[in-house]
Protein backbone atom coordinates (compact mmCIF):
# COMPACT_ATOMS: atom_id res chain seq x y z
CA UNK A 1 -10.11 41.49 95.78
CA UNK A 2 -6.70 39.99 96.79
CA UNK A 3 -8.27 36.57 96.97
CA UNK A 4 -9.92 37.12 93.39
CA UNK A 5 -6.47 38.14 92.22
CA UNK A 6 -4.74 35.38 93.85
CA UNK A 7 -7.08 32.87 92.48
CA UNK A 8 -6.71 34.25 88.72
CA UNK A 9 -2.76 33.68 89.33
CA UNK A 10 -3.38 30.20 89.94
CA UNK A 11 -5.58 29.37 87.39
CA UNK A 12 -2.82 31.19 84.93
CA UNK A 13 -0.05 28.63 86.69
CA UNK A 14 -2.14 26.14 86.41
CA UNK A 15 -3.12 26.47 82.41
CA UNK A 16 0.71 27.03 82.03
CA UNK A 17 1.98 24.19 83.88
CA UNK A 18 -0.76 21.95 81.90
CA UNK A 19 0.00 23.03 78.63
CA UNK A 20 4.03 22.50 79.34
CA UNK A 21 3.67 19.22 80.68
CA UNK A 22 1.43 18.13 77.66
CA UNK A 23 4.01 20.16 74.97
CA UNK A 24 4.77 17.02 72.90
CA UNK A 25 1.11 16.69 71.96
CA UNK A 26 1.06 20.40 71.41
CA UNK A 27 4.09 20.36 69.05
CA UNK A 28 3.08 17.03 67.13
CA UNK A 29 -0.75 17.56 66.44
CA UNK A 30 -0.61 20.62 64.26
CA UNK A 31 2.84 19.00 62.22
CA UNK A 32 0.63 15.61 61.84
CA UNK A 33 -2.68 18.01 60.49
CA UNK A 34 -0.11 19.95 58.14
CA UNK A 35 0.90 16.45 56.91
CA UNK A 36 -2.28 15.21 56.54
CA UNK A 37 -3.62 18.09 54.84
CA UNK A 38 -0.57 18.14 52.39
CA UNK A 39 -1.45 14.69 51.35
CA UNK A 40 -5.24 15.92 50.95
CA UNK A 41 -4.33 18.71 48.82
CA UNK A 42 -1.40 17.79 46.91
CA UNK A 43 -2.94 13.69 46.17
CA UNK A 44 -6.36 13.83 46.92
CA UNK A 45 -7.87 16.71 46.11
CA UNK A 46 -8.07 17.72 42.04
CA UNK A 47 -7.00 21.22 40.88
CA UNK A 48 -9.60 23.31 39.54
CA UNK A 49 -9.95 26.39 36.75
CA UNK A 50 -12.26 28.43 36.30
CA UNK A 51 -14.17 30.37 33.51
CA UNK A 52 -15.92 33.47 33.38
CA UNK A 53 -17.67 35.65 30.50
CA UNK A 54 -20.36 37.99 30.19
CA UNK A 55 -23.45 37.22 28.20
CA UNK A 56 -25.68 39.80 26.52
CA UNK A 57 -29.19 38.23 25.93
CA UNK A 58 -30.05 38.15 22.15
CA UNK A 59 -32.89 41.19 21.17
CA UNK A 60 -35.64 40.77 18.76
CA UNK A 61 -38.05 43.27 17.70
CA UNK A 62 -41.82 42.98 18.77
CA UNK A 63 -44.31 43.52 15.85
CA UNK A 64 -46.93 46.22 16.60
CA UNK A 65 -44.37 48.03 18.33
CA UNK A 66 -42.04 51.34 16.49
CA UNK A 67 -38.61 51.18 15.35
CA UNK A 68 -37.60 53.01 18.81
CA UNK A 69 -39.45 51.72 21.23
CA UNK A 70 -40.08 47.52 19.94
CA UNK A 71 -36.51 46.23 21.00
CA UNK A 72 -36.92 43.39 23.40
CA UNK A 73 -34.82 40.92 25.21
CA UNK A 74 -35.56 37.28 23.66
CA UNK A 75 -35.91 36.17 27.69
CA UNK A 76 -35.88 38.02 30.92
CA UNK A 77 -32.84 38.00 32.61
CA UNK A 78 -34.14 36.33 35.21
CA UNK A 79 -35.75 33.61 33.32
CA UNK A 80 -32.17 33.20 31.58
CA UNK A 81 -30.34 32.27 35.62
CA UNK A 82 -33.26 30.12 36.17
CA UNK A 83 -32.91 28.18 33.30
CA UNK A 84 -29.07 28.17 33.11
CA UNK A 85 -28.90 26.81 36.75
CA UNK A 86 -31.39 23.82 36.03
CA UNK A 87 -29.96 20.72 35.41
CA UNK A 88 -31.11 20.11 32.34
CA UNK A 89 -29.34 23.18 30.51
CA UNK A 90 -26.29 20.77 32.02
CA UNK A 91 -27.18 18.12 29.77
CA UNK A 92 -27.32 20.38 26.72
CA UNK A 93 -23.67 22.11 27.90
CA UNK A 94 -21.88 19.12 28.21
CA UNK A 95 -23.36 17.52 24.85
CA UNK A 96 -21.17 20.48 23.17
CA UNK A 97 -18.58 20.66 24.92
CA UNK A 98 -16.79 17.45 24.02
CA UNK A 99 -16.55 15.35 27.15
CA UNK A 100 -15.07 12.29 27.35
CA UNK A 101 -18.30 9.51 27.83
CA UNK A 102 -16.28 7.92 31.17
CA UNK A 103 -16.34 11.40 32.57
CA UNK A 104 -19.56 12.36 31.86
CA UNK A 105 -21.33 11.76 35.37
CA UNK A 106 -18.11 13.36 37.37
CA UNK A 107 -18.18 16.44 34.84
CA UNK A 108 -22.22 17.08 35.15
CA UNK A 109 -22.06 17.10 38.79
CA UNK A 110 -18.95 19.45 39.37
CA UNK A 111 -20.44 21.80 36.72
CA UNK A 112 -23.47 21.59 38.75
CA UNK A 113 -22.26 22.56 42.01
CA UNK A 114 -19.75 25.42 40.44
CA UNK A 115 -21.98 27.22 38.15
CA UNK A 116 -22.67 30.66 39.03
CA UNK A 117 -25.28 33.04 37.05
CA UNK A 118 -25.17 36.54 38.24
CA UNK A 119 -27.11 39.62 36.48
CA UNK A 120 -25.78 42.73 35.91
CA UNK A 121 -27.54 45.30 37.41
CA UNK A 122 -28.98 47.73 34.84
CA UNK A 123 -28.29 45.99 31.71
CA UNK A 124 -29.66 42.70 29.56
CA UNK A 125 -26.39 40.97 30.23
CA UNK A 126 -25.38 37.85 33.14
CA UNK A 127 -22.03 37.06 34.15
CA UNK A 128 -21.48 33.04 34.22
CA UNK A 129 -18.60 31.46 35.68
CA UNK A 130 -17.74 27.73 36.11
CA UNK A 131 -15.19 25.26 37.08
CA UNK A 132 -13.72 22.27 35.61
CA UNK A 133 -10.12 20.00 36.37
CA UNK A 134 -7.63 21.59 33.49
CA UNK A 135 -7.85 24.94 31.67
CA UNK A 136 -8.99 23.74 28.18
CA UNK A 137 -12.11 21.43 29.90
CA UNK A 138 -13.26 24.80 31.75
CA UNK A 139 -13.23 26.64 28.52
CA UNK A 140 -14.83 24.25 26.45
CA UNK A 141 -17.63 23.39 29.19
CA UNK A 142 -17.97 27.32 29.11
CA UNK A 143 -18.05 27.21 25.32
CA UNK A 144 -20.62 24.32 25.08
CA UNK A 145 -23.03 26.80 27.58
CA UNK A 146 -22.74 29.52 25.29
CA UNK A 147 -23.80 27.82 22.26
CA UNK A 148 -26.69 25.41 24.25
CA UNK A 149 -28.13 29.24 25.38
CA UNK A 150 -27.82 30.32 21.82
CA UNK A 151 -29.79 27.52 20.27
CA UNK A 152 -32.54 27.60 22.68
CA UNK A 153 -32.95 31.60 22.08
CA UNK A 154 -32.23 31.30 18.65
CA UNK A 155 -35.52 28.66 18.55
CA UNK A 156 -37.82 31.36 20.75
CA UNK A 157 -36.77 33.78 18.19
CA UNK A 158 -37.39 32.14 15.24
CA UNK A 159 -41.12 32.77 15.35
CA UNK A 160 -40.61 36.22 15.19
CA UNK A 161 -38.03 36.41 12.54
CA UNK A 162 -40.03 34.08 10.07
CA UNK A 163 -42.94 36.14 10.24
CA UNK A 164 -41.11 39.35 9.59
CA UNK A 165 -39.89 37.05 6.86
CA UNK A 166 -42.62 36.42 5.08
CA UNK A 167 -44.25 39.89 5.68
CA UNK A 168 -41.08 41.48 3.94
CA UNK A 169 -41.57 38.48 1.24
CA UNK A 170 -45.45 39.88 0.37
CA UNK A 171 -44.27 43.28 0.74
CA UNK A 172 -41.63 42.77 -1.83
CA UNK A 173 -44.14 40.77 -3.85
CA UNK A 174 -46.90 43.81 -3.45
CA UNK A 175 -44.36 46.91 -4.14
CA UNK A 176 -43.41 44.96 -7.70
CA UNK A 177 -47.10 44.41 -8.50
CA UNK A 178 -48.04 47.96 -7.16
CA UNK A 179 -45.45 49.54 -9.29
CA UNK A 180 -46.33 47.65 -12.54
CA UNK A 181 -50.37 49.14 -11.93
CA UNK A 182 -48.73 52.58 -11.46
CA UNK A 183 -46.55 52.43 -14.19
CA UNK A 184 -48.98 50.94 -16.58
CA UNK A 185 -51.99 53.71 -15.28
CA UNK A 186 -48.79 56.41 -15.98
CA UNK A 187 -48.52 55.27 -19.69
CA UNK A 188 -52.71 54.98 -19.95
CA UNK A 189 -52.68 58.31 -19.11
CA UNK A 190 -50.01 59.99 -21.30
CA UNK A 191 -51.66 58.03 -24.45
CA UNK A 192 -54.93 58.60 -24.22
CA UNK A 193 -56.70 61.84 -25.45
CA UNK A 194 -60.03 60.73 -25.42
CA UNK A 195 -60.84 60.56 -21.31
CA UNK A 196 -63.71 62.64 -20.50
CA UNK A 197 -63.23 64.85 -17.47
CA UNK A 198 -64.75 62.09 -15.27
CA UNK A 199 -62.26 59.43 -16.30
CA UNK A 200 -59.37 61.78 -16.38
CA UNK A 201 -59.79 62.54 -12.62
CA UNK A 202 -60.84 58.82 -10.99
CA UNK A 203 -57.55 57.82 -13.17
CA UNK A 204 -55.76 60.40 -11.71
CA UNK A 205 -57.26 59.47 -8.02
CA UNK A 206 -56.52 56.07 -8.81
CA UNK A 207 -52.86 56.63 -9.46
CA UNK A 208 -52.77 58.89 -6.64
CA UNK A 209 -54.05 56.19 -4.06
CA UNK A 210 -51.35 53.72 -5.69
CA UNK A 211 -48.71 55.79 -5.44
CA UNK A 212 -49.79 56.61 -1.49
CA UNK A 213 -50.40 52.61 -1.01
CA UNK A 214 -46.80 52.07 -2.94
CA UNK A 215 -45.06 54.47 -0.46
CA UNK A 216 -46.93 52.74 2.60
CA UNK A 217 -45.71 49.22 1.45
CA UNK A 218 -41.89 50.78 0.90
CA UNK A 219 -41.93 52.73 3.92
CA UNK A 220 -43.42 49.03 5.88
CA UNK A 221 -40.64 47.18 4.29
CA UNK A 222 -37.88 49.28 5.01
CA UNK A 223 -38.90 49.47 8.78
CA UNK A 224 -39.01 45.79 9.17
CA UNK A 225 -35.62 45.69 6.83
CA UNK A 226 -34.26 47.77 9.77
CA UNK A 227 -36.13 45.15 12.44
CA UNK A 228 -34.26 42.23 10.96
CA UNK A 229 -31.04 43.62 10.73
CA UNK A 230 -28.09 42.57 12.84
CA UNK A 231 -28.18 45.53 14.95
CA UNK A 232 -31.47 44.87 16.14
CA UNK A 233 -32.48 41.65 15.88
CA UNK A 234 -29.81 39.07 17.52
CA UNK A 235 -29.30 36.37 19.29
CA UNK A 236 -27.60 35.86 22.77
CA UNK A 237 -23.47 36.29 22.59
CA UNK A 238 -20.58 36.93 24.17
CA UNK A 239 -19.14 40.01 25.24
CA UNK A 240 -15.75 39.56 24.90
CA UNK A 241 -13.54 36.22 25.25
CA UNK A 242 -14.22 33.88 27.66
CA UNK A 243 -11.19 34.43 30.44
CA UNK A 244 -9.83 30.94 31.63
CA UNK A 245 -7.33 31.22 34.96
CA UNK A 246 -3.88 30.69 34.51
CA UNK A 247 -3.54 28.92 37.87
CA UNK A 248 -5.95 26.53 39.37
CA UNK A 249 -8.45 28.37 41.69
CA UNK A 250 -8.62 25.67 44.32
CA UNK A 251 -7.75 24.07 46.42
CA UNK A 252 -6.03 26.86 47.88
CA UNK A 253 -3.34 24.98 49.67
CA UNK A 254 -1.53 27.76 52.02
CA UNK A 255 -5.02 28.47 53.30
CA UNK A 256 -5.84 24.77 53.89
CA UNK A 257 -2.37 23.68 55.64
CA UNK A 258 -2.41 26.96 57.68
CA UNK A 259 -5.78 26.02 58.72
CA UNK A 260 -5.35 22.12 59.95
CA UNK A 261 -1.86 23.39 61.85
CA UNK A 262 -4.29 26.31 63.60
CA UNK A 263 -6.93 23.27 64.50
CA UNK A 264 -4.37 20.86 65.26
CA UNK A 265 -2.93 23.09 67.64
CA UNK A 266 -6.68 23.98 69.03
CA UNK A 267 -7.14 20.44 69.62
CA UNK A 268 -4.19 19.75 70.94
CA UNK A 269 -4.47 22.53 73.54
CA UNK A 270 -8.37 21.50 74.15
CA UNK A 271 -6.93 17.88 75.32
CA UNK A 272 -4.38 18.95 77.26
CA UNK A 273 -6.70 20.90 79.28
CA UNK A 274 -9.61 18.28 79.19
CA UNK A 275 -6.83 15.72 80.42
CA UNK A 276 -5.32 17.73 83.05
CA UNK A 277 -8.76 18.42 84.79
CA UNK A 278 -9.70 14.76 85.00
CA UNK A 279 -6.13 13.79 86.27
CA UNK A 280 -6.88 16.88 88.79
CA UNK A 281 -10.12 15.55 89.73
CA UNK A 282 -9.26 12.34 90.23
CA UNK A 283 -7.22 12.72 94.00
CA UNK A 284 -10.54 14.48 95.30
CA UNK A 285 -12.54 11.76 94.01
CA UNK A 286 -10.64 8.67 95.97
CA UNK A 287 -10.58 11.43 99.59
């Protein structure tokens, strides 16, 4: 035990004595990481913002389906990260989001490798944040995805819409025609004294299946009315502004000069060591 305990003393000495005869190193490697890393961060590296906003996807209602139970997302969620994080919904961003044509290739690829599409648990909405090298660049690449995800949802809807469109356009078309028959039965009815029993009651079915069909075609109308309007059928938008940092977001530059003085130091304490044991070893070697 004493000899264990001896031995560990010497091996402390020894580590001391090492790392105070090699001090110089120890003191200048971490000052000459902090400079290099201030030069990285303050002339090499570019500042970044970043963007953020929540998206709810646009809704459209299904036809077949009742007034409570037919509203749909336009996409999946799902389908709406995978598409957003494929480079080609880059393309379509950037062509709206006024980049300069020189920065074009730089731009694609750092919006690329920043954007993040996350879905909110629970609800049809993503959150979607990005970065870009000033403030009003971030927003407007953030703006340009917002209105590239609107377009392409606004052309899956359109199917839809138009053919509620043109339903409510027969309806319309039907309900005038309809009424005219009723009205002119109505007057057929009141002027004429003549009608036989028979004729009196199929007129009087007659109007009564118009005026059932007229109610149908009213009641049809005002349930796709309700379908198309902007509380049910919509497309993808944001919820709330889109929030910009004040401050650049990286590089974080406490975090990076604390870091290369802490691995300068490590290195410089990993040669000192690795130097003293070879200059150590070398005596035995020449006995």
């Amino acid at each position: 035990m004493n000899d264990v305990k001896r031995s560990d003393e010497v091996s402390m000495v020894e580590l001391f004595n090492a790392l105070r005869r090699y001090k110089w190193l120890i003191l200048t490697l971490p000052i000459v990481a902090a400079v290099f890393a201030v030069l990285l961060v303050f002339y090499v590296l570019r500042p970044t913002w970043e963007a953020s906003v929540i998206l709810e996807i646009g809704h459209v209602w299904q036809a077949g389906q009742t007034a409570q139970t037919g509203q749909m997302p336009i996409e999946p969620v799902t389908n709406v990260v995978s598409r957003m994080l494929h480079p080609s919904f880059a393309t379509g961003a950037l062509s709206y989001a006024n980049v300069k044509p020189d920065e074009l290739k730089a731009v694609q690829r750092l919006y690329i490798g920043t954007l993040k599409v996350t879905p909110v648990k629970g609800a049809d909405l993503v959150e979607v944040k990005l970065r870009a090298h000033s403030a009003e660049q971030v927003r407007n690449l953030m703006q340009g995805s917002i209105v590239n995800l609107q377009k392409v949802h606004s052309e899956m809807m359109s199917t839809t819409v138009d053919r509620y469109n043109k339903e409510i356009q027969m309806l319309t078309k039907d309900i005038h025609e309809t009424g005219a028959e009723i009205e002119l039965l109505r007057k057929k009815l009141l002027a004429s004294h003549n009608w036989n029993a028979f004729d009196a009651t199929l007129s009087a079915t007659v109007l009564q299946n118009k005026s059932a069909e007229l109610r149908d075609m009213i009641q049809r109308k005002l349930v796709l009315d309700e379908q198309l309007s902007p509380s049910r059928t919509f497309t993808t938008r944001a919820v709330g502004d889109v929030f910009v940092s004040e401050e650049p977001v990286s590089p974080n530059k406490p975090l990076i000069i604390g870091l290369a003085m802490l691995l300068g130091l490590l290195a410089a304490g990993l040669i000192a060591l690795i130097q003293n044991a070879i200059t150590a070893s070398v005596p035995r070697a020449k006995s």
